[in-house]
Each structure stands twice: as structure tokens, then as C-alpha cells.
C-alpha atoms as a PDB file:
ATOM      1  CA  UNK A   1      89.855 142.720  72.319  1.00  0.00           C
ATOM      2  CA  UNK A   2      89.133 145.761  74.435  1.00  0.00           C
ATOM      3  CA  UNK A   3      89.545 143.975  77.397  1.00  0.00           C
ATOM      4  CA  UNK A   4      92.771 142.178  75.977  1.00  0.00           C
ATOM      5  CA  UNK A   5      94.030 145.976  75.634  1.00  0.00           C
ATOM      6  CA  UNK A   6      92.806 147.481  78.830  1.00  0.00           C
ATOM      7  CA  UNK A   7      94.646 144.385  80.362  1.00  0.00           C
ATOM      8  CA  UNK A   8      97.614 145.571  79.128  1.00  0.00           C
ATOM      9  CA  UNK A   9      97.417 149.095  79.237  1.00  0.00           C
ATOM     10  CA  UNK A  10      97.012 148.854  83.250  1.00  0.00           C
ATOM     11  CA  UNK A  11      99.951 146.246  83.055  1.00  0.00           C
ATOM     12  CA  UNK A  12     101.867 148.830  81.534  1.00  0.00           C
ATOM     13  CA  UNK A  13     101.149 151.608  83.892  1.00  0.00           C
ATOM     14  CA  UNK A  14     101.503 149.381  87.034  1.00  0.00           C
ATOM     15  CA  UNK A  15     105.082 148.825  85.417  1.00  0.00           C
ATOM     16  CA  UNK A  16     105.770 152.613  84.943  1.00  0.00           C
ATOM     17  CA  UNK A  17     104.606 153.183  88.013  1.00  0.00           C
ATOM     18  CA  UNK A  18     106.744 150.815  89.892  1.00  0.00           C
ATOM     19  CA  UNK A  19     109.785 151.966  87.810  1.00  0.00           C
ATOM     20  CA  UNK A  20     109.261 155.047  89.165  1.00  0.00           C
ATOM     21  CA  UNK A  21     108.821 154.369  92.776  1.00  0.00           C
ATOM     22  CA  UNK A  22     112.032 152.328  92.793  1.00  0.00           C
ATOM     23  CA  UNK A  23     113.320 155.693  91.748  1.00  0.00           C
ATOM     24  CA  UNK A  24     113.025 156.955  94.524  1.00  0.00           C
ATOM     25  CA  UNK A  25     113.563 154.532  96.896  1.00  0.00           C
ATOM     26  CA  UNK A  26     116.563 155.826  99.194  1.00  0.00           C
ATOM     27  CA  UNK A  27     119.425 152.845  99.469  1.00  0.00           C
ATOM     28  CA  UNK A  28     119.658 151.019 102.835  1.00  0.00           C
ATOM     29  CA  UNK A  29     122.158 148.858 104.378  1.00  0.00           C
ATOM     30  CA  UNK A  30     124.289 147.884 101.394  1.00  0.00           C
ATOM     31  CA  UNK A  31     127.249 146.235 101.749  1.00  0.00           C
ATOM     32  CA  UNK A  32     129.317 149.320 100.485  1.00  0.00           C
ATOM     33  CA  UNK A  33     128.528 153.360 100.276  1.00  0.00           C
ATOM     34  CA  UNK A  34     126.551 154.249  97.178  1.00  0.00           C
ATOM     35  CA  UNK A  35     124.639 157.197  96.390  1.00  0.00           C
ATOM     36  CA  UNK A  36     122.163 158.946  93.945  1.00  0.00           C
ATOM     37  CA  UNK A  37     123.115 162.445  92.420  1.00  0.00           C
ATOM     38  CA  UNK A  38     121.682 164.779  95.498  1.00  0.00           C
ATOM     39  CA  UNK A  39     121.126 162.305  97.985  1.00  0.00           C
ATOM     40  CA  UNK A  40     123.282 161.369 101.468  1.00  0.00           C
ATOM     41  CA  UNK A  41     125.694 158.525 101.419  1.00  0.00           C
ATOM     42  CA  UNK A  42     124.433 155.544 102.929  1.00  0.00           C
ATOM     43  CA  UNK A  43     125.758 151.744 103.491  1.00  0.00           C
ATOM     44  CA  UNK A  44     129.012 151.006 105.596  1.00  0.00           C
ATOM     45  CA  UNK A  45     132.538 150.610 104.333  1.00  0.00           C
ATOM     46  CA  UNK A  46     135.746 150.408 105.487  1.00  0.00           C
ATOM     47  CA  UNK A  47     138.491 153.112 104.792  1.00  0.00           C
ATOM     48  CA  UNK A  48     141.844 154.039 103.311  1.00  0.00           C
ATOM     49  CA  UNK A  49     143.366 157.404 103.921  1.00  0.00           C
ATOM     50  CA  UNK A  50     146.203 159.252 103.541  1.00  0.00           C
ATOM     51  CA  UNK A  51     147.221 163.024 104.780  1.00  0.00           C
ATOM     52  CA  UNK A  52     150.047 165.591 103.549  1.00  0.00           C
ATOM     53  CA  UNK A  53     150.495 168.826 105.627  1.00  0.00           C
ATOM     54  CA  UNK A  54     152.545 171.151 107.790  1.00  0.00           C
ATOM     55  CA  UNK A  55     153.145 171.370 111.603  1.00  0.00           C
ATOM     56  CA  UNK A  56     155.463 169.534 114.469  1.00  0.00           C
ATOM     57  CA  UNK A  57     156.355 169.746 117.946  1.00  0.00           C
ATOM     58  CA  UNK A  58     155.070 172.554 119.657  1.00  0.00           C
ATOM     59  CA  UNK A  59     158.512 173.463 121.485  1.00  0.00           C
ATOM     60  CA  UNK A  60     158.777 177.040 122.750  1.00  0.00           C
ATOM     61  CA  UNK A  61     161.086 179.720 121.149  1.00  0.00           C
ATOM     62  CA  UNK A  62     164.667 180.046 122.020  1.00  0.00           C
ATOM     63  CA  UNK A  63     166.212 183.009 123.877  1.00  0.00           C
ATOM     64  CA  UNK A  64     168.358 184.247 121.812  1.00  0.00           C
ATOM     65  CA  UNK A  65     168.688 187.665 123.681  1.00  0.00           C
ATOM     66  CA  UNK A  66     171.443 187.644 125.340  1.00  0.00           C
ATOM     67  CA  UNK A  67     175.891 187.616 125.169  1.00  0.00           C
ATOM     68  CA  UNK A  68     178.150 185.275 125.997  1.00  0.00           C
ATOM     69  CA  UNK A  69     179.232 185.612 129.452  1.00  0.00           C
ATOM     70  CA  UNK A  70     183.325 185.831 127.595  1.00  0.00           C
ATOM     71  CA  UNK A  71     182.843 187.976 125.478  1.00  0.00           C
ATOM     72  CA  UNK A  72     180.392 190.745 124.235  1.00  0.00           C
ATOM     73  CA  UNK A  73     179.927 188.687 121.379  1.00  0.00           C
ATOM     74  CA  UNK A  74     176.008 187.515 120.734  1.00  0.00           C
ATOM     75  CA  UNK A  75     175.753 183.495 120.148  1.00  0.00           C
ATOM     76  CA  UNK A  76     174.638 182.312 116.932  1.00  0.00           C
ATOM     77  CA  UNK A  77     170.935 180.719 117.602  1.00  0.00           C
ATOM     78  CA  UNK A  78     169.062 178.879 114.710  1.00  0.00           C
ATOM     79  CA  UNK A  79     165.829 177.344 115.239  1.00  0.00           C
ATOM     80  CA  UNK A  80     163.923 174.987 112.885  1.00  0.00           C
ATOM     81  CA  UNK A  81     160.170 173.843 114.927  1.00  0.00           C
ATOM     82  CA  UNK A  82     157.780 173.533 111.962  1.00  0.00           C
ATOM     83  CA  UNK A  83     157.990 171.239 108.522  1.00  0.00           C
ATOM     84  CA  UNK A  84     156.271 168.676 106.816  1.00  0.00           C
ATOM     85  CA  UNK A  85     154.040 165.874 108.143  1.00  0.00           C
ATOM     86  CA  UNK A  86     152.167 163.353 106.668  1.00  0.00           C
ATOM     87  CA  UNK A  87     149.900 160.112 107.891  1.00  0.00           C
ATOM     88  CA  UNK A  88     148.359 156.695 106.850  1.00  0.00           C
ATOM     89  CA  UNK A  89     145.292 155.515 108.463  1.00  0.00           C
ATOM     90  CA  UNK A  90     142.746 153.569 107.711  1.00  0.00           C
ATOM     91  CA  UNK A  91     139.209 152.940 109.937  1.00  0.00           C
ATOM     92  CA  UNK A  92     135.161 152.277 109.436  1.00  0.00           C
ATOM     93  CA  UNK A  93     132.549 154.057 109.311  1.00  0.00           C
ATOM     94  CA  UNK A  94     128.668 153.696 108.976  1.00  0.00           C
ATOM     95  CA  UNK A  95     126.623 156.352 106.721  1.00  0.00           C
ATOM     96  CA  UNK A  96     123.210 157.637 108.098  1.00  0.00           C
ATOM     97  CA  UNK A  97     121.356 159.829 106.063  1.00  0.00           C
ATOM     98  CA  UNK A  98     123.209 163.240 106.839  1.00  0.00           C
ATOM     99  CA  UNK A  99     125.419 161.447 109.231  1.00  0.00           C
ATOM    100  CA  UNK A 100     128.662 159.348 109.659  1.00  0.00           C
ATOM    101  CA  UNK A 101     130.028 157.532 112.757  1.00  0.00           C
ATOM    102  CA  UNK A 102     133.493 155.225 113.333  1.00  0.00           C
ATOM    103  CA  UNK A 103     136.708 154.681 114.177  1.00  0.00           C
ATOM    104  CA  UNK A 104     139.901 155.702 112.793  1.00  0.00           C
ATOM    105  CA  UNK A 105     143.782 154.967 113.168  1.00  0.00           C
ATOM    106  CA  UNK A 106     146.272 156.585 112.136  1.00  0.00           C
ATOM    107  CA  UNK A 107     150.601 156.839 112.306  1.00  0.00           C
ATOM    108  CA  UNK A 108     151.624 160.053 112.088  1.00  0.00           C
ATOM    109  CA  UNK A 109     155.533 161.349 111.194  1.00  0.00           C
ATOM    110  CA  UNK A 110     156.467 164.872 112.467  1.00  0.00           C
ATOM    111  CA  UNK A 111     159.556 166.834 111.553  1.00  0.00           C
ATOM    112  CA  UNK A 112     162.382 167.371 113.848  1.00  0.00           C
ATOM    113  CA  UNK A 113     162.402 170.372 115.858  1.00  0.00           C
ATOM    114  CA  UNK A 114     166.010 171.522 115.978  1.00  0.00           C
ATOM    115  CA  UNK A 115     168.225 173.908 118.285  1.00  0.00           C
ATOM    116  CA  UNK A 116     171.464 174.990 117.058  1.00  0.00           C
ATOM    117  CA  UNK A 117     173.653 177.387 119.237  1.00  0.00           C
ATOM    118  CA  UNK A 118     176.672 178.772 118.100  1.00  0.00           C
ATOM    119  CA  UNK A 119     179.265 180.748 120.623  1.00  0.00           C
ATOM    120  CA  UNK A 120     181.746 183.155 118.931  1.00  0.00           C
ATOM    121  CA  UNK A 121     184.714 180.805 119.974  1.00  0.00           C
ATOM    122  CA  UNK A 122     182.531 177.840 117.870  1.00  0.00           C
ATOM    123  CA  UNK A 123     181.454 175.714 120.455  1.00  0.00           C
ATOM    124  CA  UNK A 124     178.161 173.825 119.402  1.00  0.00           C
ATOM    125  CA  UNK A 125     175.657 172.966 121.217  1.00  0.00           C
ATOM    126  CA  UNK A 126     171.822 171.389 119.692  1.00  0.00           C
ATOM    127  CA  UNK A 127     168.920 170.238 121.151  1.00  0.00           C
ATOM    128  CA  UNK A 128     166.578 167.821 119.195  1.00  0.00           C
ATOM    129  CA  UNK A 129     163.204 166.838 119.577  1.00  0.00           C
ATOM    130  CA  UNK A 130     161.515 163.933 117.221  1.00  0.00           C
ATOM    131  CA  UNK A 131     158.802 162.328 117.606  1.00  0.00           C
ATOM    132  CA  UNK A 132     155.656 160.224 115.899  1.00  0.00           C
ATOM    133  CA  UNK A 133     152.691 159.129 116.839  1.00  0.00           C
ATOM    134  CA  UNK A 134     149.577 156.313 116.305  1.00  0.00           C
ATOM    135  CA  UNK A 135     145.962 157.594 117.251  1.00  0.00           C
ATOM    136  CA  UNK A 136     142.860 155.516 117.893  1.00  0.00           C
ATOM    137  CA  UNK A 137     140.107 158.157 117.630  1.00  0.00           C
ATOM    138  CA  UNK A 138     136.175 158.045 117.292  1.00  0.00           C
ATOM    139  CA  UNK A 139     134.640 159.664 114.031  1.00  0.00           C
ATOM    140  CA  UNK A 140     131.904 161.463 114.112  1.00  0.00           C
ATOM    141  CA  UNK A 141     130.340 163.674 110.541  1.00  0.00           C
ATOM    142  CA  UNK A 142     127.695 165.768 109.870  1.00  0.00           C
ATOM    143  CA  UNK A 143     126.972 166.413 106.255  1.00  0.00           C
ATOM    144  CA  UNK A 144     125.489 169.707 105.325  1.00  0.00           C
ATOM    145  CA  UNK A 145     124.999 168.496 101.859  1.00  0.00           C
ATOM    146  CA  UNK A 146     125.391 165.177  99.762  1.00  0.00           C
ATOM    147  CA  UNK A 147     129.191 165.943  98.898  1.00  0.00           C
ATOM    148  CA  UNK A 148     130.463 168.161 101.737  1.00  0.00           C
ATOM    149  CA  UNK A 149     130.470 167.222 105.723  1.00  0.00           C
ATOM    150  CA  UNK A 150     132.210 168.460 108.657  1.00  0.00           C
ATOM    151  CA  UNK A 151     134.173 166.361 110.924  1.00  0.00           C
ATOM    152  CA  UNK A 152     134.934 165.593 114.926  1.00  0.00           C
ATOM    153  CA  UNK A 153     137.599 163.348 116.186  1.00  0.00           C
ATOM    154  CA  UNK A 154     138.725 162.602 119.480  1.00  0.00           C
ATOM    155  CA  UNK A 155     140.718 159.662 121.279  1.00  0.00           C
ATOM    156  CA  UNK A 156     143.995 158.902 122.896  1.00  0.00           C
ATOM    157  CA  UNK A 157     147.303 159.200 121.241  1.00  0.00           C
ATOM    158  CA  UNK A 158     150.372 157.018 122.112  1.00  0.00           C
ATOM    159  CA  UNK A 159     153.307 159.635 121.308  1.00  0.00           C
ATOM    160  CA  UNK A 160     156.955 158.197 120.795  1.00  0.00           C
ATOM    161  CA  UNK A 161     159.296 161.189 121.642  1.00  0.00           C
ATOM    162  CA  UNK A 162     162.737 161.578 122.071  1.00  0.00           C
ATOM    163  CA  UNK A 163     164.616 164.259 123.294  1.00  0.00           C
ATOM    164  CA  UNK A 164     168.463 164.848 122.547  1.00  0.00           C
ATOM    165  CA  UNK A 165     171.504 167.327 124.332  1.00  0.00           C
ATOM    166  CA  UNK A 166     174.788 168.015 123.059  1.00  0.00           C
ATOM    167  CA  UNK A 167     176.812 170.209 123.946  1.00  0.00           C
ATOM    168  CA  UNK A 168     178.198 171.706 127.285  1.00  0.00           C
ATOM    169  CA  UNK A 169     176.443 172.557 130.622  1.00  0.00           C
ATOM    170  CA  UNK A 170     175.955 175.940 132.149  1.00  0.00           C
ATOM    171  CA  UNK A 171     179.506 175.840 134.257  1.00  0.00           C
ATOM    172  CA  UNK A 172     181.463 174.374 130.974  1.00  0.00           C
ATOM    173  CA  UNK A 173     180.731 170.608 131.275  1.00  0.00           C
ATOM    174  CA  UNK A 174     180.423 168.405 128.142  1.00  0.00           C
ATOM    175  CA  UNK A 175     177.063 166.555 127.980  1.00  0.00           C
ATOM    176  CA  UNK A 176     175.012 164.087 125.892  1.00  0.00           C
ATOM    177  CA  UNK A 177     172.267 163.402 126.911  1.00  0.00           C
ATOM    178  CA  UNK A 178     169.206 161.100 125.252  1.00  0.00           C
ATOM    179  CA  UNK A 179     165.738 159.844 126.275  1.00  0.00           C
ATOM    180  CA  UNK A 180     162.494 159.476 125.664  1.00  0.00           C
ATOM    181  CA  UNK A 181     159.220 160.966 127.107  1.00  0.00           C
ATOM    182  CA  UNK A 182     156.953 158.133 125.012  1.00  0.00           C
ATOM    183  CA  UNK A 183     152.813 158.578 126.489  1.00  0.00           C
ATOM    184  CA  UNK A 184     149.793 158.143 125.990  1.00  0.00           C
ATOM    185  CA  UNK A 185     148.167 161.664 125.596  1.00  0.00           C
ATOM    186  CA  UNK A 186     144.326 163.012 124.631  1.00  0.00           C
ATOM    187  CA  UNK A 187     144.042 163.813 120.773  1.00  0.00           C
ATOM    188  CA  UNK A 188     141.502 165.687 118.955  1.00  0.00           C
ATOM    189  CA  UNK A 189     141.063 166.658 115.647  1.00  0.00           C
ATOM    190  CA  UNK A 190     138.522 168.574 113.465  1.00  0.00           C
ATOM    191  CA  UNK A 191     137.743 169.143 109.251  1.00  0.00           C
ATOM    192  CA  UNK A 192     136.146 169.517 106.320  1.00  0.00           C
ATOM    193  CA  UNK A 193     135.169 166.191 103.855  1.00  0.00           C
ATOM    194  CA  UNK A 194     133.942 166.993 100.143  1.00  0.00           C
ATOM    195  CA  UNK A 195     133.183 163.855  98.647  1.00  0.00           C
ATOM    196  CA  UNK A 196     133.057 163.945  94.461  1.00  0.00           C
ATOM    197  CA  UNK A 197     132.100 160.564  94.684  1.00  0.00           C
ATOM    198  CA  UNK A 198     130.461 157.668  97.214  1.00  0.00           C
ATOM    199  CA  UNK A 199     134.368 156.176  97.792  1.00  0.00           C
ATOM    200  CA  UNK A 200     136.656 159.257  97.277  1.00  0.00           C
ATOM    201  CA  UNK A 201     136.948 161.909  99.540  1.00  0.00           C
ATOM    202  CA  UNK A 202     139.101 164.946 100.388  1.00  0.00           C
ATOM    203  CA  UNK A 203     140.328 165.866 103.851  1.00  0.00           C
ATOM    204  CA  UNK A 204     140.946 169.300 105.283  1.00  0.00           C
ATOM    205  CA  UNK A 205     142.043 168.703 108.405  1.00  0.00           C
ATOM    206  CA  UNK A 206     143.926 169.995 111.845  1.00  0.00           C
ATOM    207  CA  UNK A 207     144.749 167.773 114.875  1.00  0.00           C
ATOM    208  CA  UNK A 208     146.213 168.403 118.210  1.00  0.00           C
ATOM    209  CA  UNK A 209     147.671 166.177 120.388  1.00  0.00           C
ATOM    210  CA  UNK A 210     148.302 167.788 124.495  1.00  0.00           C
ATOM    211  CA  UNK A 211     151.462 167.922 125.781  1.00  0.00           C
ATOM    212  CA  UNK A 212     153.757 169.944 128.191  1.00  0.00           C
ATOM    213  CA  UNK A 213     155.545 172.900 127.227  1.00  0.00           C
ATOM    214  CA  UNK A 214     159.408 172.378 127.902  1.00  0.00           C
ATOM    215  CA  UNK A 215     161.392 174.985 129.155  1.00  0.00           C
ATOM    216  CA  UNK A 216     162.894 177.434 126.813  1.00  0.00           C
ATOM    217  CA  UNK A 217     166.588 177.219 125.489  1.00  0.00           C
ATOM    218  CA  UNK A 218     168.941 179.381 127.261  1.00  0.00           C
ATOM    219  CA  UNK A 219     172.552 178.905 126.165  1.00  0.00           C
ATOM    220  CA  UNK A 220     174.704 177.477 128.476  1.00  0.00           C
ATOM    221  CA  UNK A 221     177.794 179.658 127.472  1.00  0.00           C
ATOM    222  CA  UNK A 222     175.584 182.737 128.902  1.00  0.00           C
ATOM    223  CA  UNK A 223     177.306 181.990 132.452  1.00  0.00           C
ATOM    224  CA  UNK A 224     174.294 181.867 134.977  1.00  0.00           C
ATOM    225  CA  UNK A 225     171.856 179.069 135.475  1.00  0.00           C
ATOM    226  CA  UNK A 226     170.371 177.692 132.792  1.00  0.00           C
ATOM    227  CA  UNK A 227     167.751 174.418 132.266  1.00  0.00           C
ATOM    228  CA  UNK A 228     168.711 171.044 133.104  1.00  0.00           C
ATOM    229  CA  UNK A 229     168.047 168.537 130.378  1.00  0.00           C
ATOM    230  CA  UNK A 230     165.380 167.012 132.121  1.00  0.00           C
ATOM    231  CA  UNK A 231     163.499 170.602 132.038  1.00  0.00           C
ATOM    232  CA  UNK A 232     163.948 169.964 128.244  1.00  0.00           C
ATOM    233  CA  UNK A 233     162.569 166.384 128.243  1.00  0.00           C
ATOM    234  CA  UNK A 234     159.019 167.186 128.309  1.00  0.00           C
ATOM    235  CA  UNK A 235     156.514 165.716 126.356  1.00  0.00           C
ATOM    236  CA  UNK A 236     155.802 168.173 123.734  1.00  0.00           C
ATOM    237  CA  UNK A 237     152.268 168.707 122.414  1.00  0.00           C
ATOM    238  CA  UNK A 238     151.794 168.382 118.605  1.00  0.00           C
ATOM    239  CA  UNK A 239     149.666 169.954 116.080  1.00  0.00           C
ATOM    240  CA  UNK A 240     149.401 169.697 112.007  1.00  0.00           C
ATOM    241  CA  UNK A 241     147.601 171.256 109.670  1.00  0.00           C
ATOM    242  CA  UNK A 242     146.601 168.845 107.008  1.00  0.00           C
ATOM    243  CA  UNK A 243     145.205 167.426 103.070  1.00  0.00           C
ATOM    244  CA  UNK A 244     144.188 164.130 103.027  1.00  0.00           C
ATOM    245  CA  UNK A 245     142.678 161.545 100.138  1.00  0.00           C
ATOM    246  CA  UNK A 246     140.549 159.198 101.744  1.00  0.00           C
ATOM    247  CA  UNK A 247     139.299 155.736  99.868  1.00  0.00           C
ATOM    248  CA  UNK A 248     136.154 153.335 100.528  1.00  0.00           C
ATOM    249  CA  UNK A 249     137.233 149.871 100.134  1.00  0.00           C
END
């Protein structure tokens, strides 16, 4: 009877004791993310995301000192450069105890930047800048704890930018003009990831994409030489500030 009992008293413990060691056994390779309370997220997944923010084409400011060459009148100059953006992407990326490595895409929408001059007799002239853009970038994150990581992205950006005139030229002129500077430019991006759960996350986020500066508005009812359109078809650089949900699918 003893020995019946001893039998299964060591039975018993060998079971406790393996209970316990699965415990702790740290997850590897599963087919999605998963993780314990306090420990890294590990596995592979593909991703969902989605950004809201504020920033646009980075087009210089317009000079708006100066008086119309008829009259000592200043124009009327409004300028609108910055508004909302927002972003769907999607990628993968592969979990490594306090690291994370992949790819992302993304389509981004930027706000128009607008120029609006106004001479004292009414004439109108605008210049208009829109443009989007679709980024393949690498992925690279560093988590300094189980929920919170920091993030590097970099890649090329194809930009689709156009770039409108109307209005009159520096001797009187009408013109209206329209094209597009479309490119492929470098993009990089960097942010913050906190992570309430294995599959949600929540993006902090800025991204830049290079560019050249165009020149700077001068109105053409001024009277002296001012820019030619195609010193205002440049292609702009970009930048956003952004908040982004991200999903694990």
C-alpha cells in the first residue's frame, strides 16, 4: 500500500512539476503573435494599420511684402500649407524577443497647399500643390518593455504631385498652367508602439519624405521679375505628424 502511495505521490509531483515548467516556457514560432502578461511578443503575423494626423507639402512661405506696382495698394495674400492627413497600410512583421523586423506599405493623402493672391483691382491669381503618396519601407522595433517599442522606417516613396497656375504672368499675361512632378523619392519615418494587447497596437508616428524646395510666391502684379511656373513645379518634400491603430491578422 505504501508503495501504491509513494507511486502516486511522485506521479503527482512529476505532474506539478511539469505544469509548472510549461509555465514558463517562452512561446516560439507560432503561427500568430501571442504573449504572457510581462513577456515580449513573439510569433509572426501579418498587419492592418491605419493613421490620422496633421502635416502636407512642405512649400515655402509666400512674400507677401510688397505693393502692387499700380498702385500703393498691398495685395491680398492667403496661404493654407498644413491640414489633415491620414493613411492605410498594411505589412509583416516577425517578433524576436525584444525585437521586430518587416515590411510595410502604405498610401498616404495630403492636404492641398493653396496660394491665393488678391490685387486691389481683384485680379486672382492661385497656385496649388496636391499630392499623395505609396511607400514601401523596411520595419525595424526595439521594445523597451513588453507593451511599448520604438520604431525605424526607411524606403523609397513614389510621390504623385501636381502643381497648378492661374492667373497672370509678371508683364500681365493670362496663364494656366498644370503638371506633374510624380518621383520616386527616399522616405523615412520614426515612432512610438504601445501595444495593450498581442494584435492591437497604437502608433505615434512622424514621416518625411525629401523633396525640393520650390521657389517662393512673388505676385506677378508686383511689376519686376517674378518665378516662372516651372520654378514652382518642384517636387515638394512632405512630412506628417501622425496616430495610428494598427491590427494583427
Amino acid at each position: 500500500m505504501q508503495a501504491k502511495l509513494s507511486t502516486v505521490t511522485v506521479s503527482c509531483l512529476l505532474g506539478i512539476l511539469s505544469t509548472s515548467a510549461l509555465a514558463d516556457v517562452t512561446y516560439s514560432n507560432p503561427t500568430a503573435p501571442v504573449a504572457k502578461s510581462g513577456q515580449y511578443i513573439q510569433g509572426s503575423a501579418p498587419f492592418v494599420l491605419f493613421n490620422l494626423g496633421v502635416g502636407g507639402l512642405m512649400t515655402p512661405d509666400a512674400n507677401s511684402n510688397w505693393n502692387n506696382s499700380f498702385s500703393s495698394a498691398p495685395d491680398t495674400v492667403s496661404q493654407t500649407d498644413a491640414g489633415v492627413t491620414y493613411s492605410l497600410g498594411g505589412g509583416y512583421l516577425w517578433y524576436k524577443n525584444k525585437f521586430a523586423y518587416g515590411v510595410e506599405a502604405d498610401y498616404n493623402f495630403y492636404p492641398t497647399s493653396d496660394i491665393t493672391d488678391i490685387n486691389n483691382d481683384g485680379n486672382r491669381t492661385t497656385l496649388d500643390y496636391k499630392a499623395s503618396s505609396i511607400d514601401l519601407m523596411a520595419v525595424g522595433q526595439y521594445f523597451v518593455a513588453s507593451w511599448a517599442s520604438f520604431q525605424l522606417k526607411v524606403g523609397p516613396a513614389y510621390v504623385m504631385q501636381n502643381t497648378s497656375y492661374n492667373g497672370v504672368d509678371g508683364s500681365g499675361n493670362p496663364v494656366n498652367q498644370s503638371a506633374n512632378s510624380n518621383r520616386v523619392a527616399p522616405a523615412f519615418g520614426l515612432g512610438m508602439g504601445f501595444y495593450p494587447d498581442p494584435y492591437v497596437g497604437i502608433l505615434l508616428g512622424f514621416r518625411y519624405i525629401t523633396g525640393t524646395q520650390p521657389a517662393t510666391y512673388q505676385s506677378p502684379y508686383q511689376g519686376t521679375a517674378t518665378p516662372t511656373f516651372s520654378d514652382y513645379n518642384k517636387g515638394t518634400p512632405l512630412m506628417d505628424f501622425d496616430l495610428g491603430v494598427t491590427v494583427n491578422i
